[in-house]
PDB file of N, CA and C in Angstrom:
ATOM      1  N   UNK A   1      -3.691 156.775 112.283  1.00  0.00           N
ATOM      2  CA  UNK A   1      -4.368 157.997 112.636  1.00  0.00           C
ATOM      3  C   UNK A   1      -4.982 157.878 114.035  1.00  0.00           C
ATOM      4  N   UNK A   2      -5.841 156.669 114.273  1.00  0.00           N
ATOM      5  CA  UNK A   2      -5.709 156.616 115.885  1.00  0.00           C
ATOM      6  C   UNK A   2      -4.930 156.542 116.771  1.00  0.00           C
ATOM      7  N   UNK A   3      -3.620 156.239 116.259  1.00  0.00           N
ATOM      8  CA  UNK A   3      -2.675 156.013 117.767  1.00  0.00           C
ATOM      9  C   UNK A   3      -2.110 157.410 117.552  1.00  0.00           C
ATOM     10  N   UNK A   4      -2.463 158.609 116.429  1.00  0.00           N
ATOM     11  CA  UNK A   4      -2.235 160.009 116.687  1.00  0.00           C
ATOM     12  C   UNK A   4      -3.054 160.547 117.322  1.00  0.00           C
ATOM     13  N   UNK A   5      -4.667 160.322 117.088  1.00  0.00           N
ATOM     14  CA  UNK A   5      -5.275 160.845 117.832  1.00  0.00           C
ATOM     15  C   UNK A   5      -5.360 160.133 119.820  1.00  0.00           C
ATOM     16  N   UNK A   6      -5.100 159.189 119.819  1.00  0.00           N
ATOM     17  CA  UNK A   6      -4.507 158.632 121.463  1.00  0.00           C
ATOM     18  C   UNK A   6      -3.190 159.594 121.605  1.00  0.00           C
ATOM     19  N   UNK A   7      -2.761 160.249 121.139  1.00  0.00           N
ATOM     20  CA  UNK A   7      -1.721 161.009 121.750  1.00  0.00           C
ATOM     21  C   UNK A   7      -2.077 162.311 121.887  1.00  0.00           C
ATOM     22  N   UNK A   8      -2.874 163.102 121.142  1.00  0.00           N
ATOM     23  CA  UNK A   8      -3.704 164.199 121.211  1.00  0.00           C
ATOM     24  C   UNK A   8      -4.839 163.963 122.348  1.00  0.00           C
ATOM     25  N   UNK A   9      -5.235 163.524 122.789  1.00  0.00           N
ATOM     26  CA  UNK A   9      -6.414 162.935 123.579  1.00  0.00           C
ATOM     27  C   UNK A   9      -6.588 162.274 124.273  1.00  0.00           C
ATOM     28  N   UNK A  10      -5.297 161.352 124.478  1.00  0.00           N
ATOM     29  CA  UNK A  10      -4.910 160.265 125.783  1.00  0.00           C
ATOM     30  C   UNK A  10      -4.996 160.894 126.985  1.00  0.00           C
ATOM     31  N   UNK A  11      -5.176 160.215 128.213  1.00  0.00           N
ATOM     32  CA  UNK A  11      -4.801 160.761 129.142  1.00  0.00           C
ATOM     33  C   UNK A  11      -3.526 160.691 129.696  1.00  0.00           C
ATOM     34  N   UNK A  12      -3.057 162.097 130.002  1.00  0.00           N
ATOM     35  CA  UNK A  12      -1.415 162.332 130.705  1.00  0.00           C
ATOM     36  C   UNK A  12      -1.019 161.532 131.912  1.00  0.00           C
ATOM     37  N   UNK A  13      -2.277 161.445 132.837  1.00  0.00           N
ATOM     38  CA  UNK A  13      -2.052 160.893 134.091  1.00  0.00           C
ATOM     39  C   UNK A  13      -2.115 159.228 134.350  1.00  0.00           C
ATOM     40  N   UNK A  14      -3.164 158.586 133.729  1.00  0.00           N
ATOM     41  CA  UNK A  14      -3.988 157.121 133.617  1.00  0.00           C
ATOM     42  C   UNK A  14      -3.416 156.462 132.631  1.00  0.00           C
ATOM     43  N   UNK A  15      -1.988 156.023 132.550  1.00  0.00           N
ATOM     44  CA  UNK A  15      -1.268 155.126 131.677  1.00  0.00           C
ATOM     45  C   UNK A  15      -1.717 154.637 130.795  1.00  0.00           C
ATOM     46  N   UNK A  16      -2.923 153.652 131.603  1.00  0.00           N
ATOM     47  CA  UNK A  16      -4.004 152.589 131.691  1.00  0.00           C
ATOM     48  C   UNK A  16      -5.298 152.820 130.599  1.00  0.00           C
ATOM     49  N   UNK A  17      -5.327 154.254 130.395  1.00  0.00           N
ATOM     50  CA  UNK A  17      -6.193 155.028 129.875  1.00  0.00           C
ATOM     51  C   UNK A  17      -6.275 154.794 128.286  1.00  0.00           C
ATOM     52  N   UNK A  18      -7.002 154.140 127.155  1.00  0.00           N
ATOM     53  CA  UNK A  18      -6.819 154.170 125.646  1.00  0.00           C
ATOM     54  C   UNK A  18      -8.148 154.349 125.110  1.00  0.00           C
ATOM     55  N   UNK A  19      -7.941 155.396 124.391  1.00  0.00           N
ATOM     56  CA  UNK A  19      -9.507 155.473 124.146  1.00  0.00           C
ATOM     57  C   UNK A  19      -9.765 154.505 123.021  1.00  0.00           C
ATOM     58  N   UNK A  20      -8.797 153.890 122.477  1.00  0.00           N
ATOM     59  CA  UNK A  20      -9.493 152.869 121.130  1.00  0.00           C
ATOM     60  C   UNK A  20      -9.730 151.420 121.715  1.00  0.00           C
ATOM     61  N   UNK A  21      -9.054 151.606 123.457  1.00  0.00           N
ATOM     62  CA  UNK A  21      -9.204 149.842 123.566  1.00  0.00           C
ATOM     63  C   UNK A  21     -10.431 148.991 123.798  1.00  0.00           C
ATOM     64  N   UNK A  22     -11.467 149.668 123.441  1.00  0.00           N
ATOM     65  CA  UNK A  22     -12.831 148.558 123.183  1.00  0.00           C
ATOM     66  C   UNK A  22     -12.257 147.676 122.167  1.00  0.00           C
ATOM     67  N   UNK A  23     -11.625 147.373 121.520  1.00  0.00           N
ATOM     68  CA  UNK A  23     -11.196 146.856 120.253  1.00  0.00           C
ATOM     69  C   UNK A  23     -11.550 145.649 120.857  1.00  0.00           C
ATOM     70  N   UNK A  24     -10.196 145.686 121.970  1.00  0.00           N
ATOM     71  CA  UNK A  24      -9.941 144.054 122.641  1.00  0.00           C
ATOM     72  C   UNK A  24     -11.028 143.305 123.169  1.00  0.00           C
ATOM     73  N   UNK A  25     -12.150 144.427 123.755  1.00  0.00           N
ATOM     74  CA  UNK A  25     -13.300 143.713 124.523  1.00  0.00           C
ATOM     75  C   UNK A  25     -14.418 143.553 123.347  1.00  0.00           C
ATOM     76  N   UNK A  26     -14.402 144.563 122.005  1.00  0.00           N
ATOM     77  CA  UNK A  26     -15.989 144.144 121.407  1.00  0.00           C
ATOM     78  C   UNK A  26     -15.455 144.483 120.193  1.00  0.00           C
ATOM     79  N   UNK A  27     -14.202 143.786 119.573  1.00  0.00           N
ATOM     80  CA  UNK A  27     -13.717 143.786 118.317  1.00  0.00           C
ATOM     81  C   UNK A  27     -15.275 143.914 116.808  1.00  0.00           C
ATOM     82  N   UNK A  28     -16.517 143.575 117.285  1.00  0.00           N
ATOM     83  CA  UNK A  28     -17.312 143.127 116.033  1.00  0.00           C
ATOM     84  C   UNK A  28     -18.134 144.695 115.978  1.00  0.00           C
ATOM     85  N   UNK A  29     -17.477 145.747 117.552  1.00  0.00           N
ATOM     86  CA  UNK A  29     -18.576 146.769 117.023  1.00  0.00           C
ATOM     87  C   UNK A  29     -17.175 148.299 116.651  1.00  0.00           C
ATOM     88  N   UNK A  30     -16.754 147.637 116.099  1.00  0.00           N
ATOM     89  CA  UNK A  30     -15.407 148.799 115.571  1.00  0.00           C
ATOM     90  C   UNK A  30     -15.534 148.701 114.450  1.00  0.00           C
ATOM     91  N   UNK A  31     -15.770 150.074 113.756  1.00  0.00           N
ATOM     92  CA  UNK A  31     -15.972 150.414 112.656  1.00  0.00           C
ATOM     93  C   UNK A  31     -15.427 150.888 111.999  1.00  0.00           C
ATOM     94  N   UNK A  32     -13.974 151.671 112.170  1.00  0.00           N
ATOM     95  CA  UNK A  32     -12.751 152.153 111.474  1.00  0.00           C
ATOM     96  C   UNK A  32     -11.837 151.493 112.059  1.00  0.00           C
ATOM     97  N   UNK A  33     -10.693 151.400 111.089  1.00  0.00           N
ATOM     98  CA  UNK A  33      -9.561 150.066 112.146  1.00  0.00           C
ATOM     99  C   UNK A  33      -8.248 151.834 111.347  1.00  0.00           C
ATOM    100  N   UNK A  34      -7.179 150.980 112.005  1.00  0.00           N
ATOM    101  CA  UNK A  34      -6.190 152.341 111.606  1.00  0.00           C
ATOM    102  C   UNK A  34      -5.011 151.392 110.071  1.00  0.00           C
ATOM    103  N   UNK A  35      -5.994 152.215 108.942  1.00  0.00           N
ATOM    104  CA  UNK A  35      -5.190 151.521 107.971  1.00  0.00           C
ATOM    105  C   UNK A  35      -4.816 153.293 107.407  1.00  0.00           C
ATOM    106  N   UNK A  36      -4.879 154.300 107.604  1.00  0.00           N
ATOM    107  CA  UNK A  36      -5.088 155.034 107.091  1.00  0.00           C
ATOM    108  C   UNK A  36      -3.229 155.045 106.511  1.00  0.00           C
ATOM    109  N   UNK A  37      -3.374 155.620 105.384  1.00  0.00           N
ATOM    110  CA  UNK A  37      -1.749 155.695 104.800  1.00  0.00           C
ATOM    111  C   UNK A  37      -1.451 157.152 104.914  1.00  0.00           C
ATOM    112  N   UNK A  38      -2.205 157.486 104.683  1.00  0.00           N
ATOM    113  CA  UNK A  38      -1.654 159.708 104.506  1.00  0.00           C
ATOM    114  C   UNK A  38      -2.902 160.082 104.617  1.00  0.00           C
ATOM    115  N   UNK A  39      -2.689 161.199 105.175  1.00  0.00           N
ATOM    116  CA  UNK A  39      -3.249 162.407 105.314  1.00  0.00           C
ATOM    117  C   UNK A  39      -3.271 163.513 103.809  1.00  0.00           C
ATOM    118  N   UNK A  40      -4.708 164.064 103.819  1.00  0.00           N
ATOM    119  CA  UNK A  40      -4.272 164.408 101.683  1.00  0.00           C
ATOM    120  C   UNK A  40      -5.374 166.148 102.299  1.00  0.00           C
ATOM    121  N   UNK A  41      -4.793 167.135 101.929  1.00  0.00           N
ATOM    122  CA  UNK A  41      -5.471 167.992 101.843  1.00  0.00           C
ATOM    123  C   UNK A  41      -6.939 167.688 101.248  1.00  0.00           C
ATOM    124  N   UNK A  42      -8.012 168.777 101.626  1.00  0.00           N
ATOM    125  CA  UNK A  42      -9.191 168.627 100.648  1.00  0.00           C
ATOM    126  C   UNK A  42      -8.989 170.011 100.404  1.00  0.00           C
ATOM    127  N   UNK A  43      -8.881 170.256  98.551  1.00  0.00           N
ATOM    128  CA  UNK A  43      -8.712 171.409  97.810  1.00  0.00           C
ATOM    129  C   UNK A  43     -10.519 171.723  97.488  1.00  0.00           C
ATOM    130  N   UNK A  44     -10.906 170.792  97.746  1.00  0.00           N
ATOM    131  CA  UNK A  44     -12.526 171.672  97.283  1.00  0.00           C
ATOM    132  C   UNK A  44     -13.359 171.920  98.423  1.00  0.00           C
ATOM    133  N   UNK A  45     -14.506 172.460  98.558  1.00  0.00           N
ATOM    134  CA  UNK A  45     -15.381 172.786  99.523  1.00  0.00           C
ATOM    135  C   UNK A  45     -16.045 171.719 100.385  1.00  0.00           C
ATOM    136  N   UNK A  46     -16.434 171.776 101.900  1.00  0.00           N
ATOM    137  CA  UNK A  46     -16.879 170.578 102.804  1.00  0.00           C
ATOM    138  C   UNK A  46     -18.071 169.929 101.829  1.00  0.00           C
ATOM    139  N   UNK A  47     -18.715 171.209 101.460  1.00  0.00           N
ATOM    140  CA  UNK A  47     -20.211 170.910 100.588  1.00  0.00           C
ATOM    141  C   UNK A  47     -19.808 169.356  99.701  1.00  0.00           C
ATOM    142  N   UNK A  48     -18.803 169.288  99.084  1.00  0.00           N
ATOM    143  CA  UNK A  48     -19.103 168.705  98.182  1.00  0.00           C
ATOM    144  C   UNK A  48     -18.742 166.843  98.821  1.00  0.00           C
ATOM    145  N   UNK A  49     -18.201 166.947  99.873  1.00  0.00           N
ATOM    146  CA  UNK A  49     -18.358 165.864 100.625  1.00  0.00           C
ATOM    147  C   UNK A  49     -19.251 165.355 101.638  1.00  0.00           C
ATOM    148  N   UNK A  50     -20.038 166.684 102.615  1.00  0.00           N
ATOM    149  CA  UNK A  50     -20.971 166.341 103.330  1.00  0.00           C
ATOM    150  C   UNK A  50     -22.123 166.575 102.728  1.00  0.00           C
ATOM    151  N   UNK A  51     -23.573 166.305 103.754  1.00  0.00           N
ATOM    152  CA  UNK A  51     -24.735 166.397 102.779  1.00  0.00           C
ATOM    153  C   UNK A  51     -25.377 167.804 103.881  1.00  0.00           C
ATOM    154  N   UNK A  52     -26.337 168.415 103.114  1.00  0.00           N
ATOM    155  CA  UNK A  52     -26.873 169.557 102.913  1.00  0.00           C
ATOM    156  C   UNK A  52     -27.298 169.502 104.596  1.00  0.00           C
ATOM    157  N   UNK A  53     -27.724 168.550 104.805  1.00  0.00           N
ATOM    158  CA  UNK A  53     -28.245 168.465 106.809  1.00  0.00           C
ATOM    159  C   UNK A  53     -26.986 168.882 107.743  1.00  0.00           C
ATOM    160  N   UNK A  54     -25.475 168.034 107.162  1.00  0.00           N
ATOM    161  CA  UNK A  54     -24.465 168.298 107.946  1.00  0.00           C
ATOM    162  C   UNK A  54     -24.395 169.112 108.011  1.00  0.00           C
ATOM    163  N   UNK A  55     -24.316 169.457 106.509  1.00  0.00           N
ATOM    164  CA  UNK A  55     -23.445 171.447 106.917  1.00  0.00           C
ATOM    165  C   UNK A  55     -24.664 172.531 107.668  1.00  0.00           C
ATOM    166  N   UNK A  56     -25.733 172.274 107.772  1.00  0.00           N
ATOM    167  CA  UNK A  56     -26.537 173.081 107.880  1.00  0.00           C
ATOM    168  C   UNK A  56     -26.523 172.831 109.680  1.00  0.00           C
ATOM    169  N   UNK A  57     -26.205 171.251 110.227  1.00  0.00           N
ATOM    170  CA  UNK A  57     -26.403 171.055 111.816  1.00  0.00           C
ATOM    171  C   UNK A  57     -25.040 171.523 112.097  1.00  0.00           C
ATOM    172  N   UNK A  58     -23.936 171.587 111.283  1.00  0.00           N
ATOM    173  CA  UNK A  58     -22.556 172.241 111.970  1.00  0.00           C
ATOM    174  C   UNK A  58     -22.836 173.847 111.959  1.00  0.00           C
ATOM    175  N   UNK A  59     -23.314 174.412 111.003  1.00  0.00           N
ATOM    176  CA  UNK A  59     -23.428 175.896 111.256  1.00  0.00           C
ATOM    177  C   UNK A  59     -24.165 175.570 112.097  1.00  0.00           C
ATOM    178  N   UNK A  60     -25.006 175.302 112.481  1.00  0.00           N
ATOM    179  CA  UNK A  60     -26.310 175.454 113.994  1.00  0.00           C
ATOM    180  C   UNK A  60     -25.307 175.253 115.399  1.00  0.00           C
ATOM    181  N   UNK A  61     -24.305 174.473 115.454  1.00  0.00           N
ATOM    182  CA  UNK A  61     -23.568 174.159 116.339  1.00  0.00           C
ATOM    183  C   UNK A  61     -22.715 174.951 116.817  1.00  0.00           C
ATOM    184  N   UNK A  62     -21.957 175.646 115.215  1.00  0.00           N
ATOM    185  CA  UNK A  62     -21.157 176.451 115.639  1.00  0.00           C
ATOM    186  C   UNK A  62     -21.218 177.957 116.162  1.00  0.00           C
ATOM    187  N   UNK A  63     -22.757 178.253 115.833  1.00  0.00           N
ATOM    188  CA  UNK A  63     -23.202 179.046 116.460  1.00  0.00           C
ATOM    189  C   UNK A  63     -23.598 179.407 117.303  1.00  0.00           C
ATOM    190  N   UNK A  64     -24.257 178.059 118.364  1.00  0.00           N
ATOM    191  CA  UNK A  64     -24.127 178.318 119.580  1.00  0.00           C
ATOM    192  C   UNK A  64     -22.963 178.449 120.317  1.00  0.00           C
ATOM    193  N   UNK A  65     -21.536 178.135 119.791  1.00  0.00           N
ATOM    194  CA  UNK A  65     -20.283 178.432 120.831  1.00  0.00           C
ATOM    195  C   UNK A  65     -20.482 179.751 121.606  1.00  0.00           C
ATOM    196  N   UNK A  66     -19.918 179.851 122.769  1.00  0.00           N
ATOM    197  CA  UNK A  66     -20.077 180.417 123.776  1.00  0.00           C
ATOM    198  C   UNK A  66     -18.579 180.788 124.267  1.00  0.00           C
ATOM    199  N   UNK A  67     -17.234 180.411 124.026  1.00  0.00           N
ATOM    200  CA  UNK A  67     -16.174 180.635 124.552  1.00  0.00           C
ATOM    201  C   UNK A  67     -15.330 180.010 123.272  1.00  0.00           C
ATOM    202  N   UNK A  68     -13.763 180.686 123.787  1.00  0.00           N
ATOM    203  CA  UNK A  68     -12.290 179.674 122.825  1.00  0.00           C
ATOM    204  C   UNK A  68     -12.874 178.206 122.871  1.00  0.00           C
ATOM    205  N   UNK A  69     -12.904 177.501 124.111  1.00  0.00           N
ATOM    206  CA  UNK A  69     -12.420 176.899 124.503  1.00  0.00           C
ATOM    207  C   UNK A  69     -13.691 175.301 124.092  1.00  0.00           C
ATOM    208  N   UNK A  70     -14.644 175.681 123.611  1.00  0.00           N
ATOM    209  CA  UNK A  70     -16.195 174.958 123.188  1.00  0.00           C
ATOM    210  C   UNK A  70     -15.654 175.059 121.427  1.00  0.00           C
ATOM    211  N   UNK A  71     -14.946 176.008 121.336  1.00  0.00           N
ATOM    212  CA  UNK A  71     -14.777 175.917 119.892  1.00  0.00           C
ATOM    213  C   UNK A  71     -13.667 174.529 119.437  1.00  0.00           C
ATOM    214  N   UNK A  72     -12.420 175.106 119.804  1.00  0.00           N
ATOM    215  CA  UNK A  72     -11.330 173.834 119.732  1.00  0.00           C
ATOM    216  C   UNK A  72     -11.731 172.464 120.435  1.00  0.00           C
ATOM    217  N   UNK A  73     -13.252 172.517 121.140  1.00  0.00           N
ATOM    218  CA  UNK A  73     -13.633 171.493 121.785  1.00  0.00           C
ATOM    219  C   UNK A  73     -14.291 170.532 120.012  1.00  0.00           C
ATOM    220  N   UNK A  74     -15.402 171.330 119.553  1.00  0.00           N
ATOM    221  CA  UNK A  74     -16.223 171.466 118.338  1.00  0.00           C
ATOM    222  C   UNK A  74     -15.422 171.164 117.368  1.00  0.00           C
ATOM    223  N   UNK A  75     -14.780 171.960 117.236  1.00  0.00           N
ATOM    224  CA  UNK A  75     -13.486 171.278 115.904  1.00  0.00           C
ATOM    225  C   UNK A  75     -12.524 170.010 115.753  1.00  0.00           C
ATOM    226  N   UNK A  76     -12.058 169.702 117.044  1.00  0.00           N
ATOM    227  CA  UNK A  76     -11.546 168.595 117.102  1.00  0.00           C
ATOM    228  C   UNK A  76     -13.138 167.528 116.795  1.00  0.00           C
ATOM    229  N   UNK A  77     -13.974 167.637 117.206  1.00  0.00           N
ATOM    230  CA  UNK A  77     -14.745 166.571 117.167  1.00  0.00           C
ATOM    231  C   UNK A  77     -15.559 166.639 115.772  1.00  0.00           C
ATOM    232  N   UNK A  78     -15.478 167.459 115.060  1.00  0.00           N
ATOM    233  CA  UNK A  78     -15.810 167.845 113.726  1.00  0.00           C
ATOM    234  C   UNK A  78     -14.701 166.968 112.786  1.00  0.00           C
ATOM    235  N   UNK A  79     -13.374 167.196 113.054  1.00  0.00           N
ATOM    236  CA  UNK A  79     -12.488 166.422 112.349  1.00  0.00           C
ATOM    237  C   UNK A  79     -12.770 164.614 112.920  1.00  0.00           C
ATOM    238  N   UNK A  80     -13.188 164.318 114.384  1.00  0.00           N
ATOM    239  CA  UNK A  80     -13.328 162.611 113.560  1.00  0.00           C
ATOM    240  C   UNK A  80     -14.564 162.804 113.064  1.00  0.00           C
ATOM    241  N   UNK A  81     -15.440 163.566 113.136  1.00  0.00           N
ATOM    242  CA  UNK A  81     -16.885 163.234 112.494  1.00  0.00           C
ATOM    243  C   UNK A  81     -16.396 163.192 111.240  1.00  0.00           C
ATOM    244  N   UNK A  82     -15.448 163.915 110.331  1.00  0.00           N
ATOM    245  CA  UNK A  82     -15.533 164.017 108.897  1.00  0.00           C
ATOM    246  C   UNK A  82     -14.763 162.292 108.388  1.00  0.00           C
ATOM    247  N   UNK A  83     -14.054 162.362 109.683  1.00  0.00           N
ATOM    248  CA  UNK A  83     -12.662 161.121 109.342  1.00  0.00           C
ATOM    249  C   UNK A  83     -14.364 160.020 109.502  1.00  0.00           C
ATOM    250  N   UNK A  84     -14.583 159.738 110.368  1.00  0.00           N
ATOM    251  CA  UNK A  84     -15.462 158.901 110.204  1.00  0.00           C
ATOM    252  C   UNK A  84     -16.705 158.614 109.027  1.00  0.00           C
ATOM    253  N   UNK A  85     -17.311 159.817 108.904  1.00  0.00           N
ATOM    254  CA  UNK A  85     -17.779 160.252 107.299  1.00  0.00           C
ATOM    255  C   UNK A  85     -17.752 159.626 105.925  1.00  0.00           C
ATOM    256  N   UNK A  86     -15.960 159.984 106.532  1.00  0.00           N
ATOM    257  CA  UNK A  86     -15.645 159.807 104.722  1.00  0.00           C
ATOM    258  C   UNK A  86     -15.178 158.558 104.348  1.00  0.00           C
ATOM    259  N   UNK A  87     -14.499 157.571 105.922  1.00  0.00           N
ATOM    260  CA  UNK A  87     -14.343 156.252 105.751  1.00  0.00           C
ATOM    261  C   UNK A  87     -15.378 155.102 105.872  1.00  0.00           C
ATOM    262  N   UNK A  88     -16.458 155.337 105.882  1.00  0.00           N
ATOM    263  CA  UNK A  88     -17.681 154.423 106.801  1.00  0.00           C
ATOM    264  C   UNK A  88     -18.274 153.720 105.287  1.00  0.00           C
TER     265      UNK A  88
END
């Protein structure tokens, strides 16, 4: 799932560029490694996985958006917050 999200989010220009490669320099402060096997829908509500503060600081967040473009910013970073979340 990270070397999907390095392709969503890599940089086009800076080869050189990886956003997961702290690994190599500070392997002891990485906290998700990429074992993930599948990707699984969630058929029930965020509620019943996040806690009552999350959902309440993501509506606060998402309400300040201001443009498209702060939103698909917000959402992508909402999805590792949950990926991180739910694996930690």
């Amino acid at each position: 799932m990270l070397n999907f999200a390095q392709q969503l989010f890599g940089s086009d220009t800076n080869k050189e560029f990886a956003m997961f490669d702290s690994f190599y320099e500070h392997p002891d402060l990485m906290f998700l490694n990429d074992a993930t096997v599948q990707l699984t829908c969630i058929t029930t509500s965020l509620d019943d996985y996040l806690s009552p503060d999350i959902i309440q600081l993501l509506h606060r967040t998402e309400s300040q958006m201001c443009n498209i473009a702060s939103y698909h910013f917000i959402s992508y970073n909402f999805f590792f917050f949950l990926i991180f979340y739910l694996y930690k």
